[in-house]
PDB file of N, CA and C in Angstrom:
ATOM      1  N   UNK A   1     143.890  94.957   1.661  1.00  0.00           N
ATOM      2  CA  UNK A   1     144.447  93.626   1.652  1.00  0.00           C
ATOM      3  C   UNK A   1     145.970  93.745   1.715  1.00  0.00           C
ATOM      4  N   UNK A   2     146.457  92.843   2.464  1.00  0.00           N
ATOM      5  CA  UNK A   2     148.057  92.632   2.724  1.00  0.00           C
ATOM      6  C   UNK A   2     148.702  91.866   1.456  1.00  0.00           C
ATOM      7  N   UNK A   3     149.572  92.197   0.514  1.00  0.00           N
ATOM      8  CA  UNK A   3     150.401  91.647   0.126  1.00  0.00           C
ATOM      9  C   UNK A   3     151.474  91.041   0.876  1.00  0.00           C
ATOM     10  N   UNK A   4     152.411  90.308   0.657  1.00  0.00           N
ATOM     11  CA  UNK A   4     153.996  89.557   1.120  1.00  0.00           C
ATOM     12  C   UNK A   4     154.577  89.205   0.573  1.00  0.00           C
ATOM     13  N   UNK A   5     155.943  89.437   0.597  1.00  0.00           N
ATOM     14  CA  UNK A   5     156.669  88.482   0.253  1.00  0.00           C
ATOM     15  C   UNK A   5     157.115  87.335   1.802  1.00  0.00           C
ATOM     16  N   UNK A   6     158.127  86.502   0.955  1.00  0.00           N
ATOM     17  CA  UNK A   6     158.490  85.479   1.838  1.00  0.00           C
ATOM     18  C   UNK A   6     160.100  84.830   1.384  1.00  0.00           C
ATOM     19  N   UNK A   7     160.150  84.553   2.967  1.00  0.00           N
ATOM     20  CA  UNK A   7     161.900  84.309   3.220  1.00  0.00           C
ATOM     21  C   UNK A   7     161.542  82.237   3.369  1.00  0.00           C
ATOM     22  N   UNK A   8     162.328  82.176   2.318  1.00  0.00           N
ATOM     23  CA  UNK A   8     162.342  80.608   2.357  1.00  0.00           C
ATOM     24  C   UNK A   8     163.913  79.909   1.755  1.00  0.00           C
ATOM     25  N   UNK A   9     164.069  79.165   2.756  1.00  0.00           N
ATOM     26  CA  UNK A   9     165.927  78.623   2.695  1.00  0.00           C
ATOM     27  C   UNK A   9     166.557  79.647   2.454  1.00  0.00           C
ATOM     28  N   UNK A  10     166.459  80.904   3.029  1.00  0.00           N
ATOM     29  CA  UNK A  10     167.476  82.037   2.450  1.00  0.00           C
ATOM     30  C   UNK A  10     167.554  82.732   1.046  1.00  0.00           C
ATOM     31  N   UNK A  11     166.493  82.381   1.049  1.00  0.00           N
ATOM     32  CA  UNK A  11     165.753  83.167  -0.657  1.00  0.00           C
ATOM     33  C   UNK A  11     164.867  83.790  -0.515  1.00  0.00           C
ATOM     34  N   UNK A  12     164.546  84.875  -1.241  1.00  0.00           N
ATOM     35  CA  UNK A  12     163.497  85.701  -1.587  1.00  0.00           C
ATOM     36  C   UNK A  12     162.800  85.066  -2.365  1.00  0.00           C
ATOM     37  N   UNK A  13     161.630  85.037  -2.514  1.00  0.00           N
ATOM     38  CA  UNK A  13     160.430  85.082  -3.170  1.00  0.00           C
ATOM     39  C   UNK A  13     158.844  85.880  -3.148  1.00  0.00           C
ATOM     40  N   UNK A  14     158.432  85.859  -3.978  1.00  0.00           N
ATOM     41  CA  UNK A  14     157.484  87.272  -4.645  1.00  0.00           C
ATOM     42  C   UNK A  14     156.509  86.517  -4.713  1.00  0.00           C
ATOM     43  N   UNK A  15     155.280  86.997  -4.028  1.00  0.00           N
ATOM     44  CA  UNK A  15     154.242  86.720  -4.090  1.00  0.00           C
ATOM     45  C   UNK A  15     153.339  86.238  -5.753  1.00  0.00           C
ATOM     46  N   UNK A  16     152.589  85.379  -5.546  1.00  0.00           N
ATOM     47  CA  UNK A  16     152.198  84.299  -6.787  1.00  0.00           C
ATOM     48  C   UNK A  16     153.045  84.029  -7.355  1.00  0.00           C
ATOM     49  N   UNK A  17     153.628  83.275  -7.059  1.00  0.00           N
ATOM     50  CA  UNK A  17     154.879  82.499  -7.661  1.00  0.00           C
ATOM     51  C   UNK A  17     154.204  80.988  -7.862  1.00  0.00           C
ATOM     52  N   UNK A  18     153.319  80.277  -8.789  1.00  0.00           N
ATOM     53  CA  UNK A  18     152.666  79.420  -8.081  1.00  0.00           C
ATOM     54  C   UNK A  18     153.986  77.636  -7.871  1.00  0.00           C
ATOM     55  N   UNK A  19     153.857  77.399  -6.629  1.00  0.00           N
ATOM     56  CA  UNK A  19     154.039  75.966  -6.031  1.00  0.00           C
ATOM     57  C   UNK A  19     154.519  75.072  -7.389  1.00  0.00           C
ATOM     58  N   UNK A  20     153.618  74.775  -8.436  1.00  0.00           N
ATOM     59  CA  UNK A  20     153.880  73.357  -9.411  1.00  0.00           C
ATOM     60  C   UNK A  20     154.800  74.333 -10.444  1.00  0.00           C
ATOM     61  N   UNK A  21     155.682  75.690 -10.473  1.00  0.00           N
ATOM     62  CA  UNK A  21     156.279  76.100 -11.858  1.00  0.00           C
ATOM     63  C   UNK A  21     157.862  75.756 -11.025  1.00  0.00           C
ATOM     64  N   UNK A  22     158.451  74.542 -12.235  1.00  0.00           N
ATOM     65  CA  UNK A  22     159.899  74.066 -11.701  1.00  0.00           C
ATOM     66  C   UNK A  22     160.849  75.198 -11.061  1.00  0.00           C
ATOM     67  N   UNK A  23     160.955  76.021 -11.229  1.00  0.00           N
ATOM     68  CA  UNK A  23     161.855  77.115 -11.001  1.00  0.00           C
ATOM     69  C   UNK A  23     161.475  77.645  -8.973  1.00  0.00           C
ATOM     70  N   UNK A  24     160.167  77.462  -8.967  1.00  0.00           N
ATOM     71  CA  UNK A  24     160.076  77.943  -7.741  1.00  0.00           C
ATOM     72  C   UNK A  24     160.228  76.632  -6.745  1.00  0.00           C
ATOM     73  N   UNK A  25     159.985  75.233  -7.683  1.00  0.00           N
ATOM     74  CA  UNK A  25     160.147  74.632  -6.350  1.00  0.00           C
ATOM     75  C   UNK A  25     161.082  73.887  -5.555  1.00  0.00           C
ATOM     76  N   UNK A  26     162.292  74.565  -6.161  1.00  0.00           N
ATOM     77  CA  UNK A  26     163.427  74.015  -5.518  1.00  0.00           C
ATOM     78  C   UNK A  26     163.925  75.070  -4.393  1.00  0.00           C
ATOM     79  N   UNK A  27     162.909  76.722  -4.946  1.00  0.00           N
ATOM     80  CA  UNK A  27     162.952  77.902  -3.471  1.00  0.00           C
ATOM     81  C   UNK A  27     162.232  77.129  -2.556  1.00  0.00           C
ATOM     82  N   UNK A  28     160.872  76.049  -2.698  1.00  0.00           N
ATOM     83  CA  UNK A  28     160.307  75.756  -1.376  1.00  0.00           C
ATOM     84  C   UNK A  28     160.475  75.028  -0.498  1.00  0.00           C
ATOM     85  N   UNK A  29     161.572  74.290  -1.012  1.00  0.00           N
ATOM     86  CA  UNK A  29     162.166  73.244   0.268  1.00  0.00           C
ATOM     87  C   UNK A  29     162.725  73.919   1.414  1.00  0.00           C
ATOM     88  N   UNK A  30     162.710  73.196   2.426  1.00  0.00           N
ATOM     89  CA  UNK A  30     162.585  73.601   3.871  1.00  0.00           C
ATOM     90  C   UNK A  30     163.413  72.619   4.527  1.00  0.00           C
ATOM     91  N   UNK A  31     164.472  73.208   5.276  1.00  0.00           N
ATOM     92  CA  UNK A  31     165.285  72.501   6.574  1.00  0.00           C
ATOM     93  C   UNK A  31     163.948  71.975   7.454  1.00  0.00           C
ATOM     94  N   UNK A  32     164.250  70.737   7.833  1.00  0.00           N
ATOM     95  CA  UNK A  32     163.302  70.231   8.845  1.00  0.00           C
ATOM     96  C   UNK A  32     162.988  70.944  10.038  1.00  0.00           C
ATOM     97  N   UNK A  33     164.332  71.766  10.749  1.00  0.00           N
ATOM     98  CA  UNK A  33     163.850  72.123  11.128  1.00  0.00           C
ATOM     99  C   UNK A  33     163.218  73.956  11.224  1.00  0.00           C
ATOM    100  N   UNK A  34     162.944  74.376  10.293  1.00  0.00           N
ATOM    101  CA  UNK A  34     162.399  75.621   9.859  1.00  0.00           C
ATOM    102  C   UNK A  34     161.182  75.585   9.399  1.00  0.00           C
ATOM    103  N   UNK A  35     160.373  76.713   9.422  1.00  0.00           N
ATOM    104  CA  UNK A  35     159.306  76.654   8.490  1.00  0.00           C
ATOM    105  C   UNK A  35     159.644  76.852   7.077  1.00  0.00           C
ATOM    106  N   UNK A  36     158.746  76.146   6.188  1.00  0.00           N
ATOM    107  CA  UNK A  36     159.063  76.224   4.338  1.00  0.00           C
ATOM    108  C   UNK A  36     158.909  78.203   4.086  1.00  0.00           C
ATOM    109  N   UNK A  37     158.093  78.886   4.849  1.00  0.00           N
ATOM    110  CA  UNK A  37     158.036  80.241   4.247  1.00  0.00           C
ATOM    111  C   UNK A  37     157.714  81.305   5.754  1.00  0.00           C
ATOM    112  N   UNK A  38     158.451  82.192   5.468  1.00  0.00           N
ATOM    113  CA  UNK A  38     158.168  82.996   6.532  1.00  0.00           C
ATOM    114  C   UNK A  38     158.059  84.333   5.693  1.00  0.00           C
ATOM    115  N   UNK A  39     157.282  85.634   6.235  1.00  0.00           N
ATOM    116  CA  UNK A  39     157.288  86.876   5.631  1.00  0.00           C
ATOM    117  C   UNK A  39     157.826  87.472   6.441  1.00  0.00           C
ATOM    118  N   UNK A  40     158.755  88.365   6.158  1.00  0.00           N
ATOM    119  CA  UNK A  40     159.542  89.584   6.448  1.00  0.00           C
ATOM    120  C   UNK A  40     159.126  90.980   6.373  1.00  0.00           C
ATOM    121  N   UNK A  41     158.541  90.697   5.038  1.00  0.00           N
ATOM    122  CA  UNK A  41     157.944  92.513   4.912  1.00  0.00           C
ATOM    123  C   UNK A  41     156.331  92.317   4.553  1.00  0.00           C
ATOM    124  N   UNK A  42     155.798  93.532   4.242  1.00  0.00           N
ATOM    125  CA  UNK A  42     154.215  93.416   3.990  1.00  0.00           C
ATOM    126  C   UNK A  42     154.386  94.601   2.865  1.00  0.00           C
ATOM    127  N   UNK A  43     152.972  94.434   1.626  1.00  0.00           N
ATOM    128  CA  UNK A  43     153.060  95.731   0.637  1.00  0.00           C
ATOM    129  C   UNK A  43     151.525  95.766   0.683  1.00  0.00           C
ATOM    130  N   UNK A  44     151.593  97.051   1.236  1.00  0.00           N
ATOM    131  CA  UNK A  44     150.258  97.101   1.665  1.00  0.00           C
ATOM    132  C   UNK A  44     149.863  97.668  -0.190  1.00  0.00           C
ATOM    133  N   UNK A  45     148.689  97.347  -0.188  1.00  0.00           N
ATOM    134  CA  UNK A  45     147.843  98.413  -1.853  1.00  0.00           C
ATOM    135  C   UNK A  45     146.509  96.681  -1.761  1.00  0.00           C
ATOM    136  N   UNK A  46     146.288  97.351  -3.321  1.00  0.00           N
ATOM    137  CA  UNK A  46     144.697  96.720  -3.856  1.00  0.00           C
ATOM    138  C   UNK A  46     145.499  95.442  -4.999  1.00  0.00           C
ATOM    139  N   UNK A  47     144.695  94.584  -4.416  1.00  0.00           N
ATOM    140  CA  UNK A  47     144.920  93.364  -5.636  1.00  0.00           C
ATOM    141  C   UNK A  47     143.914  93.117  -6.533  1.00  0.00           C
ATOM    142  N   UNK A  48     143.624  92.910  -7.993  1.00  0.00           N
ATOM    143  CA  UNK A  48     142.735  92.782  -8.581  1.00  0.00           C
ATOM    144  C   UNK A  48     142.105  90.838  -7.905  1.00  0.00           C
ATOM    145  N   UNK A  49     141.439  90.957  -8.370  1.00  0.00           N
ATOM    146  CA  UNK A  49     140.595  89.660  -8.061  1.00  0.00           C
ATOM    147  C   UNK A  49     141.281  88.435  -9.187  1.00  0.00           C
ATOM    148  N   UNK A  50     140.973  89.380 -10.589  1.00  0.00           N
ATOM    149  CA  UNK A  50     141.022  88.837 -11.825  1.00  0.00           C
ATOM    150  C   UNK A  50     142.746  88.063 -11.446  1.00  0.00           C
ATOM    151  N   UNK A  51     143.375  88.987 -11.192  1.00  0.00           N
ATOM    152  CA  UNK A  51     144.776  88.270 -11.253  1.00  0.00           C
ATOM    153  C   UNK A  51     144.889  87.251  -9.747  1.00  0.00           C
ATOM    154  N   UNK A  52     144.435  86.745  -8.849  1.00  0.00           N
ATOM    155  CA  UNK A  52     144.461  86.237  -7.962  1.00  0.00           C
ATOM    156  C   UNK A  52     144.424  84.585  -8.456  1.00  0.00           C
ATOM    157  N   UNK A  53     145.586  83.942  -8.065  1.00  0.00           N
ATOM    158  CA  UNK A  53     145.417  82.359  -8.524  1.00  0.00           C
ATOM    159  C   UNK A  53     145.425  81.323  -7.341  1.00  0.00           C
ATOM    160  N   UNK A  54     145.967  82.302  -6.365  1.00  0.00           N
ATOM    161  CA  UNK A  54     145.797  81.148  -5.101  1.00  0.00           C
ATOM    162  C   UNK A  54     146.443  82.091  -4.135  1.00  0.00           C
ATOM    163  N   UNK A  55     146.134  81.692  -2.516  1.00  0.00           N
ATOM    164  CA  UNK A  55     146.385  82.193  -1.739  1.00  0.00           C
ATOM    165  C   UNK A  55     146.479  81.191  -0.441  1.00  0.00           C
ATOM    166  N   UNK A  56     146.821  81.280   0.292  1.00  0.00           N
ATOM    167  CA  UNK A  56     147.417  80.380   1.746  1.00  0.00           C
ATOM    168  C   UNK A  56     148.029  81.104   2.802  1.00  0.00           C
ATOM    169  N   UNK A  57     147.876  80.935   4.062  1.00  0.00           N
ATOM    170  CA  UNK A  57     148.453  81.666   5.152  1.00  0.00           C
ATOM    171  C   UNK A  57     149.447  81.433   5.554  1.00  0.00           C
ATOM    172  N   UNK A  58     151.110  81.943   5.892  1.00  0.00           N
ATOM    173  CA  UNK A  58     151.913  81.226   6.577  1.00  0.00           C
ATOM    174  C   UNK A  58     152.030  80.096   7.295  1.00  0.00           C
ATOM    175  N   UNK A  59     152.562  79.696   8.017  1.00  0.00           N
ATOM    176  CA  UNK A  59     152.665  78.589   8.878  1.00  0.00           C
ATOM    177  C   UNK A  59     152.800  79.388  11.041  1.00  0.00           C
ATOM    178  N   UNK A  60     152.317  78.665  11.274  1.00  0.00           N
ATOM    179  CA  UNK A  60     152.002  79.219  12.562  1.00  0.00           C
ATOM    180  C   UNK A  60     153.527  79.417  13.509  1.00  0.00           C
ATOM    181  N   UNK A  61     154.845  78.381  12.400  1.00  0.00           N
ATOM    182  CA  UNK A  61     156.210  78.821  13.153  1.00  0.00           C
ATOM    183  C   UNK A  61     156.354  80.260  13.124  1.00  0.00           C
ATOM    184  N   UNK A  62     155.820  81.095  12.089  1.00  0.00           N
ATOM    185  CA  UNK A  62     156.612  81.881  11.709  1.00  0.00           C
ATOM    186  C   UNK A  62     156.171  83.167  12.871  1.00  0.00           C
ATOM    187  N   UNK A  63     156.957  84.098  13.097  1.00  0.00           N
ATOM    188  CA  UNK A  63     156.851  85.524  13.708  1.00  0.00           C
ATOM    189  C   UNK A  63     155.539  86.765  12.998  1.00  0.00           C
ATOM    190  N   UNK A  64     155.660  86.640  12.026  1.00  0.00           N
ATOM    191  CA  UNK A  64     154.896  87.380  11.726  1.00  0.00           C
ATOM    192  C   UNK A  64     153.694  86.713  10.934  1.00  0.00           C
ATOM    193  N   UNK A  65     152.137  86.683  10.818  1.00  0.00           N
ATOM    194  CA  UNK A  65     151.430  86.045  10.334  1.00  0.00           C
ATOM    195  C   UNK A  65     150.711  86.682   9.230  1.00  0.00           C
ATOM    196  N   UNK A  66     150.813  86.077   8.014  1.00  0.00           N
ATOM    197  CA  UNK A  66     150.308  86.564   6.753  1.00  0.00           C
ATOM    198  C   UNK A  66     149.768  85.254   5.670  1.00  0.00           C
ATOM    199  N   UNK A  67     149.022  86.429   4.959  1.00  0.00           N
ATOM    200  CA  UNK A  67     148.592  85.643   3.329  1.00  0.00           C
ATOM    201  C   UNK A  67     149.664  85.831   2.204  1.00  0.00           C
ATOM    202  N   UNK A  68     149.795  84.758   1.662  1.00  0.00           N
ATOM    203  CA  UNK A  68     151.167  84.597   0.571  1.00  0.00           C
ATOM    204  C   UNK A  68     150.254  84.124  -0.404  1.00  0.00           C
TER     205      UNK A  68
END
């Protein structure tokens, strides 16, 4: 399984970061015209299940296509 991170408004962010915790969601706003998240790099290894809280695929702007 592919890990990612993701490039959003010129910020880094780390995978499960979830969407509703205040701190991340002022990283997810998005210039209109950009996508809200793009991935840059990939970490490839094993994710437990147990720790898994949500998952979603990029957006189809982006160059490279992944699970965040």
């Amino acid at each position: 399984m592919l890990l990612s991170s993701a490039l959003s408004w010129g910020k880094v962010l780390r995978t499960g970061c979830p969407q509703s915790q205040p701190h991340c969601a002022s990283l997810l706003s998005a210039a209109p015209y950009s996508p809200a998240e793009c991935c840059f790099d990939y970490v490839k290894g094993v994710l437990r299940l147990d720790y898994l809280l949500d998952f979603y695929p990029t957006g189809r702007e982006c160059y490279f296509p992944a699970v965040v």
